[in-house]
N, C-alpha and C. Protein backbone atom coordinates (compact mmCIF):
# COMPACT_ATOMS: atom_id res chain seq x y z
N UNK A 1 -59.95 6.84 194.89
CA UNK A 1 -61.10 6.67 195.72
C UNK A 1 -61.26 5.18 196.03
N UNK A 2 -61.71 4.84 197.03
CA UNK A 2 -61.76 3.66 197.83
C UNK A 2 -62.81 2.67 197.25
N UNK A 3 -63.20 1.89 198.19
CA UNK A 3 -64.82 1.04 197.87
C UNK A 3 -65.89 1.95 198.17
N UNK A 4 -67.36 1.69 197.46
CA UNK A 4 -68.58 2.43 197.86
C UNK A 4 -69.04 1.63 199.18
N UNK A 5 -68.66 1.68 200.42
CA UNK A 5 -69.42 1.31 201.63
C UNK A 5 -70.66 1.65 202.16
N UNK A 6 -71.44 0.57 202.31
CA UNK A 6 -72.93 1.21 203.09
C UNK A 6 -72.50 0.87 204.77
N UNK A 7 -72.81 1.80 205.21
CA UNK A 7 -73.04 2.14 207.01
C UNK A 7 -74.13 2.10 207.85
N UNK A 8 -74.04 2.32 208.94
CA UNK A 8 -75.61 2.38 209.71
C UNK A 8 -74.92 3.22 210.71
N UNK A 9 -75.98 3.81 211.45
CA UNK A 9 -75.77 4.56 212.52
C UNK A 9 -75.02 3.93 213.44
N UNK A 10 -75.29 2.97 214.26
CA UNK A 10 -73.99 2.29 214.88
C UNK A 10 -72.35 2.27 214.15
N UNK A 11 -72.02 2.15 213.41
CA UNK A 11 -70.85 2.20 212.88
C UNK A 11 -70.01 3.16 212.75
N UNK A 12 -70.84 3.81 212.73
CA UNK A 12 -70.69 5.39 213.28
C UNK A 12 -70.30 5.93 214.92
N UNK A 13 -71.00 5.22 215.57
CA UNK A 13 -71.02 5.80 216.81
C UNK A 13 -69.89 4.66 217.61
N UNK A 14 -69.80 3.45 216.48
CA UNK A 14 -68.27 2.88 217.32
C UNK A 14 -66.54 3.73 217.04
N UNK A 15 -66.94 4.72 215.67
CA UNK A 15 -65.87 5.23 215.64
C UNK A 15 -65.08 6.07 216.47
N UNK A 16 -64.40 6.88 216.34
CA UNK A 16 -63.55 7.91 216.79
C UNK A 16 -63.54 9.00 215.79
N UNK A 17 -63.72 10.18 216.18
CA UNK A 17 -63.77 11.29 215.15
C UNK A 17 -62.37 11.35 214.24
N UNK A 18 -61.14 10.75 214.42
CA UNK A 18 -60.18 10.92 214.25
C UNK A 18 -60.90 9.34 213.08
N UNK A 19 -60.91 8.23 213.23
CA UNK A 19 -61.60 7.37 212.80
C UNK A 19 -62.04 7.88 211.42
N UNK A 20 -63.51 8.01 212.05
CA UNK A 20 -64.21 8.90 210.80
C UNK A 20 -63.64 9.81 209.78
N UNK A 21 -62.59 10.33 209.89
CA UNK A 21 -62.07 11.29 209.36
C UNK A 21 -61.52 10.58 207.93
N UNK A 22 -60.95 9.13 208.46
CA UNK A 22 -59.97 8.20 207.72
C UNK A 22 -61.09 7.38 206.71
N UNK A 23 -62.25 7.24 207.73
CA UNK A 23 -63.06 6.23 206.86
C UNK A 23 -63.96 7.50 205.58
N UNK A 24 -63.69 8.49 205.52
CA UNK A 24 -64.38 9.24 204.64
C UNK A 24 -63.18 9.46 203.66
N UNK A 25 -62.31 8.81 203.89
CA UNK A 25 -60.90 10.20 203.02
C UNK A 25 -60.73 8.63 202.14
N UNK A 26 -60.43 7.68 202.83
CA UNK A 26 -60.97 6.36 201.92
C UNK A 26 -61.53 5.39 201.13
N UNK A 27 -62.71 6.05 201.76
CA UNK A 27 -64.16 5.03 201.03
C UNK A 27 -64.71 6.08 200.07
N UNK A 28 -66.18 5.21 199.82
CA UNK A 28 -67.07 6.43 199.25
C UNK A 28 -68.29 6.10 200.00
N UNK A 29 -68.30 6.61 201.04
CA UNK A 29 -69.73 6.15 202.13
C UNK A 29 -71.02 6.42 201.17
N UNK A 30 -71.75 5.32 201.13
CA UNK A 30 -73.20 5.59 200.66
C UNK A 30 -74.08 5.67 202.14
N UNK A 31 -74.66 6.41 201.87
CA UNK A 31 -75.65 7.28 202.93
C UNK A 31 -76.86 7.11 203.04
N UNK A 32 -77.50 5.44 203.71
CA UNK A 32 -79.00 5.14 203.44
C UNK A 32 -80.12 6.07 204.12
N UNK A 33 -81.36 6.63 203.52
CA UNK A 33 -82.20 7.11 204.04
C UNK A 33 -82.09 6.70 205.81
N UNK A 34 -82.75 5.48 205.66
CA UNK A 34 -82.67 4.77 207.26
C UNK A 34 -81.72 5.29 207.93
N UNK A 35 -80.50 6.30 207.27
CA UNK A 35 -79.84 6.31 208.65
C UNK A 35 -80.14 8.37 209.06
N UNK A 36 -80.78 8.56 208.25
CA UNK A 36 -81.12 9.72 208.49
C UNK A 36 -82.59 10.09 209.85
N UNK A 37 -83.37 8.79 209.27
CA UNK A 37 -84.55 8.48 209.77
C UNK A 37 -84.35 8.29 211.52
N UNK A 38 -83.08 7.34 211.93
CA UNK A 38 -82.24 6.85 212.72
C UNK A 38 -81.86 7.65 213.78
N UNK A 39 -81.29 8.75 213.06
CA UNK A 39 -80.15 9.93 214.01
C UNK A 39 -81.80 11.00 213.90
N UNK A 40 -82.48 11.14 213.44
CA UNK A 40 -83.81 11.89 214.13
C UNK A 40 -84.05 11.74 215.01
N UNK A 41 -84.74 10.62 214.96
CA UNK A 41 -85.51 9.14 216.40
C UNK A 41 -84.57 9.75 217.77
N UNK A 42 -83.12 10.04 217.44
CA UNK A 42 -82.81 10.10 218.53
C UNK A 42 -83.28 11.72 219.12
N UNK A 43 -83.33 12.17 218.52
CA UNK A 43 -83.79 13.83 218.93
C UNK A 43 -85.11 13.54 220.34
N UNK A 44 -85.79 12.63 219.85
CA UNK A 44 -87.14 11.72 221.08
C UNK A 44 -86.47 11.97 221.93
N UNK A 45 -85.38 11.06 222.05
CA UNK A 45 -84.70 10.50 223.21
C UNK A 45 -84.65 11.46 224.65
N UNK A 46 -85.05 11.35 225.89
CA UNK A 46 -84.28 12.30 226.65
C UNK A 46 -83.12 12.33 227.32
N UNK A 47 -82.80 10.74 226.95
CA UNK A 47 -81.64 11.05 228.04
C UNK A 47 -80.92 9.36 227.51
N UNK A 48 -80.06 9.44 227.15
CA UNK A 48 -79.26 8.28 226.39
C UNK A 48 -77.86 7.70 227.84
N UNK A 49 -78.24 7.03 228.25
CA UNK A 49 -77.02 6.64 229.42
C UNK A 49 -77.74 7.86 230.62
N UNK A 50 -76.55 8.28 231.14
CA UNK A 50 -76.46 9.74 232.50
C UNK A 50 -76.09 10.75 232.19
N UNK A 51 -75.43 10.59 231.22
CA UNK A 51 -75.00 11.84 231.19
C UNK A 51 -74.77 12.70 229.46
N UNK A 52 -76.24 12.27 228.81
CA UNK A 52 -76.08 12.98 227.44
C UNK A 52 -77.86 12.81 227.13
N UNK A 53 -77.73 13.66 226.18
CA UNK A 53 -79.45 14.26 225.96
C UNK A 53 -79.22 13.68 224.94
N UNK A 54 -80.86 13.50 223.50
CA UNK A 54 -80.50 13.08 222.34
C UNK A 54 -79.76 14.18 221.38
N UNK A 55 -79.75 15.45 222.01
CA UNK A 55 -79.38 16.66 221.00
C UNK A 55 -77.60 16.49 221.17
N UNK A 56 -77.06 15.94 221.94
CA UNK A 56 -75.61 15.34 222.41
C UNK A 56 -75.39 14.06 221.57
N UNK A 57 -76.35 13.27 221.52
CA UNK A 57 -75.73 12.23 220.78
C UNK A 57 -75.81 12.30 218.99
N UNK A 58 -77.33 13.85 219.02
CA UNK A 58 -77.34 13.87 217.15
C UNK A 58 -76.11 14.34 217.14
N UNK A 59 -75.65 15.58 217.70
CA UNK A 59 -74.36 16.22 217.29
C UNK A 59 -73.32 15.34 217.29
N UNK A 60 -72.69 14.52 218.43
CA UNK A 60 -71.42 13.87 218.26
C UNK A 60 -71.39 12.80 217.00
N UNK A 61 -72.91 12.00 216.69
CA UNK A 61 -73.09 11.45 215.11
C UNK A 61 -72.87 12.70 213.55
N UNK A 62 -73.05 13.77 213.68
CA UNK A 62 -73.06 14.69 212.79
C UNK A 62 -71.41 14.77 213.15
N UNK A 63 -71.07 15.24 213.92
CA UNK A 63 -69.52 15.30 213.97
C UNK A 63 -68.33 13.79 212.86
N UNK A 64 -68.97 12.88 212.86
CA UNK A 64 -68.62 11.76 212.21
C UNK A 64 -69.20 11.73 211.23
N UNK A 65 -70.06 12.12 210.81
CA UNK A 65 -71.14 12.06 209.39
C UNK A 65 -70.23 12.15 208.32
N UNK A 66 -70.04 11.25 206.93
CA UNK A 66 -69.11 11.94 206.07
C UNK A 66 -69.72 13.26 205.53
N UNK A 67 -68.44 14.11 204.90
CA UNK A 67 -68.64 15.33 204.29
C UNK A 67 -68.23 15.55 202.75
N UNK A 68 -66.97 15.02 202.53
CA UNK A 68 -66.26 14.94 201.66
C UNK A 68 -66.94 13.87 200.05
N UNK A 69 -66.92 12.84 200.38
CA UNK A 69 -67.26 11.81 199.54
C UNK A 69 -67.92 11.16 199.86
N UNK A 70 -69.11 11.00 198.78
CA UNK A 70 -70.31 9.99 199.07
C UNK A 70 -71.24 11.07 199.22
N UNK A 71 -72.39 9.84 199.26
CA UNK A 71 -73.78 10.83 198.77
C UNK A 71 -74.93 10.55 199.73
N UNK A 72 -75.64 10.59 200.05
CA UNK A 72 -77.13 9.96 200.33
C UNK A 72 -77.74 9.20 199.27
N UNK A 73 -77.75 8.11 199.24
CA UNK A 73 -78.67 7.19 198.12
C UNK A 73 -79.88 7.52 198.23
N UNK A 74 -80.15 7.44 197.35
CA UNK A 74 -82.13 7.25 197.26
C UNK A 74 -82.88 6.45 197.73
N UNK A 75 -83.88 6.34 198.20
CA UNK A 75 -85.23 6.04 198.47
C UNK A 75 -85.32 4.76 197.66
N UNK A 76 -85.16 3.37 198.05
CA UNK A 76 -85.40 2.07 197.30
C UNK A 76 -86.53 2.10 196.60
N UNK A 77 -87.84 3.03 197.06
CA UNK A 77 -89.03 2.72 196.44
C UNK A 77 -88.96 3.42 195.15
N UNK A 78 -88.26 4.69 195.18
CA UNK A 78 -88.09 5.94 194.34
C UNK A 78 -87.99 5.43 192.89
N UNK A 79 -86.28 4.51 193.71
CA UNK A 79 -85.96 3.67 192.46
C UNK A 79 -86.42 2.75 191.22
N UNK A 80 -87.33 2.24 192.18
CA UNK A 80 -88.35 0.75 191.75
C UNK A 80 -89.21 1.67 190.90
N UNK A 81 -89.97 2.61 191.28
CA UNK A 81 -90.53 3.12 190.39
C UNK A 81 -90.09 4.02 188.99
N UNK A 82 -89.52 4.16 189.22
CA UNK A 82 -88.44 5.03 188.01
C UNK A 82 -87.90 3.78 187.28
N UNK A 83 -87.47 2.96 187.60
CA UNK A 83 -87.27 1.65 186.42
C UNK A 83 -88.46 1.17 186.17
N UNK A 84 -89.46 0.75 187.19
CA UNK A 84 -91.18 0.28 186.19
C UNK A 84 -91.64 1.86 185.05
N UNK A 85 -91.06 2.56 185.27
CA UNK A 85 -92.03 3.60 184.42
C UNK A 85 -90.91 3.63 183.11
N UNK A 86 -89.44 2.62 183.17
CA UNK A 86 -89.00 3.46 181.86
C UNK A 86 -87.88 4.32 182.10
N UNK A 87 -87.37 4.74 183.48
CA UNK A 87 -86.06 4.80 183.37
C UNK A 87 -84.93 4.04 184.21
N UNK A 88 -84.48 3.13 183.34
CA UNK A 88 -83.44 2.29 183.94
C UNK A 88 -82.47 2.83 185.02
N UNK A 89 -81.89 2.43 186.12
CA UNK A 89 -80.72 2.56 186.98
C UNK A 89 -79.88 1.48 186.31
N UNK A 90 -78.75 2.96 186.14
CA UNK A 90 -77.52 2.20 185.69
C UNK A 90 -76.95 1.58 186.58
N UNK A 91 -76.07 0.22 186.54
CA UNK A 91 -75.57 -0.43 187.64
C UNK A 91 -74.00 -0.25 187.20
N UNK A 92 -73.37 0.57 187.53
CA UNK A 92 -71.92 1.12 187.47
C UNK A 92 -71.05 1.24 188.59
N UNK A 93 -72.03 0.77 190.07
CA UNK A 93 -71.01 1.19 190.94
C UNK A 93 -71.12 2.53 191.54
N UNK A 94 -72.37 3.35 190.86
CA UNK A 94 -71.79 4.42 191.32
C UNK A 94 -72.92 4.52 192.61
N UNK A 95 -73.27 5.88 193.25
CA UNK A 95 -73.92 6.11 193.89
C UNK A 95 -75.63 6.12 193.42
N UNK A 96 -76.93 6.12 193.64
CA UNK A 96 -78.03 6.22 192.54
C UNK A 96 -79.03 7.72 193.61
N UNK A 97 -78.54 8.66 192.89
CA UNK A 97 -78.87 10.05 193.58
C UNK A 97 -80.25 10.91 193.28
N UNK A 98 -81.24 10.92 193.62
CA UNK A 98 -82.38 11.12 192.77
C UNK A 98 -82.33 12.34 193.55
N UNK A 99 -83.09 13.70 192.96
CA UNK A 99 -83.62 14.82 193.15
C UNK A 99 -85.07 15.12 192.82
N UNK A 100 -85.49 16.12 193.71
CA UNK A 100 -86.80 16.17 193.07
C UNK A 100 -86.65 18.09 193.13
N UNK A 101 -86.99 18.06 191.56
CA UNK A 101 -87.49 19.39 191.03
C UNK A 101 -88.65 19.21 190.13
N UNK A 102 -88.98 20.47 189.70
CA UNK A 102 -90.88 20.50 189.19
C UNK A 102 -91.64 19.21 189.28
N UNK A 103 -92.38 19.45 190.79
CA UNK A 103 -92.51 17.75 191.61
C UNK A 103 -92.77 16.81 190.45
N UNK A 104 -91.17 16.61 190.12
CA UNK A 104 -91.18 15.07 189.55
C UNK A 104 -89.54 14.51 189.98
N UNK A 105 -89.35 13.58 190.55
CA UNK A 105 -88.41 12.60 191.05
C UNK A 105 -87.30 12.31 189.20
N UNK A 106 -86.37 12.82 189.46
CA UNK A 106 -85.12 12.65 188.62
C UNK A 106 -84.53 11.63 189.37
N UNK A 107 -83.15 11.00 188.21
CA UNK A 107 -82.51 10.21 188.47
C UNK A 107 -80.80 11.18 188.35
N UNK A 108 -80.03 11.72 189.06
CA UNK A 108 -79.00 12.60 188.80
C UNK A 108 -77.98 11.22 188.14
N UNK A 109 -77.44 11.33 186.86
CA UNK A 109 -76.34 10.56 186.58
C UNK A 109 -75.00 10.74 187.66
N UNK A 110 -74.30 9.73 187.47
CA UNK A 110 -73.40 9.42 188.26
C UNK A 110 -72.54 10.31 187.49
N UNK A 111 -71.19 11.00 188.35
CA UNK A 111 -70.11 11.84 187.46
C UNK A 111 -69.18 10.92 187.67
N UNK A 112 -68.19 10.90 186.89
CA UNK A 112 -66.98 10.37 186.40
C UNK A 112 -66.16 9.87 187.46
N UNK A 113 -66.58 10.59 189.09
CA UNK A 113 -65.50 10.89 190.02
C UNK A 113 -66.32 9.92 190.97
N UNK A 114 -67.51 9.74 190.43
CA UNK A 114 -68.42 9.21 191.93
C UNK A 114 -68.12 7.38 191.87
């Protein structure tokens, strides 16, 4: 497995699906909230250039989205608070994956592979 890379929606949309394909089979894309927030916003959109709607440009970004490797990171604030209350983020490199079950915000450990 490659480096953990952070992305943004542009970086994305300079690729090539053939591109993307390489930069997921390589890296380990970390997946910031913001870029989820990002490829929404465009759903607003009506009309991006002449000839594409925003529901054209979420899909051709989902078409590039990694699938394989890498995660969605957590919520910076999530984090901050989960270390002020007492549970440390390990700094290993890995991805920092929080879940929320019986509404309380977990910290998922990193696996061996991540």
């Amino acid at each position: 497995m490659g480096p953990t890379v952070l992305f943004d929606k542009s970086f994305l949309q300079s690729l090539t699906v053939d591109e993307s394909v390489w930069f997921n089979h390589f890296t380990n894309p970390l997946i910031c909230p913001l870029f989820y927030m990002e490829t929404l916003a465009d759903l607003e959109k009506n009309r991006i250039g002449n000839d594409r709607t925003g529901e054209d440009e979420v899909r051709i970004i989902a078409e590039k989205t990694p699938e394989l490797s890498g995660a969605p990171c957590a919520f910076h604030i999530n984090l901050c608070v989960n270390e002020l209350v007492g549970y440390p983020i390990p700094m290993k490199g890995s991805i920092p994956i929080i879940a929320y079950s019986d509404r309380t915000w977990t910290l998922i450990p990193a696996t061996p592979g991540q």
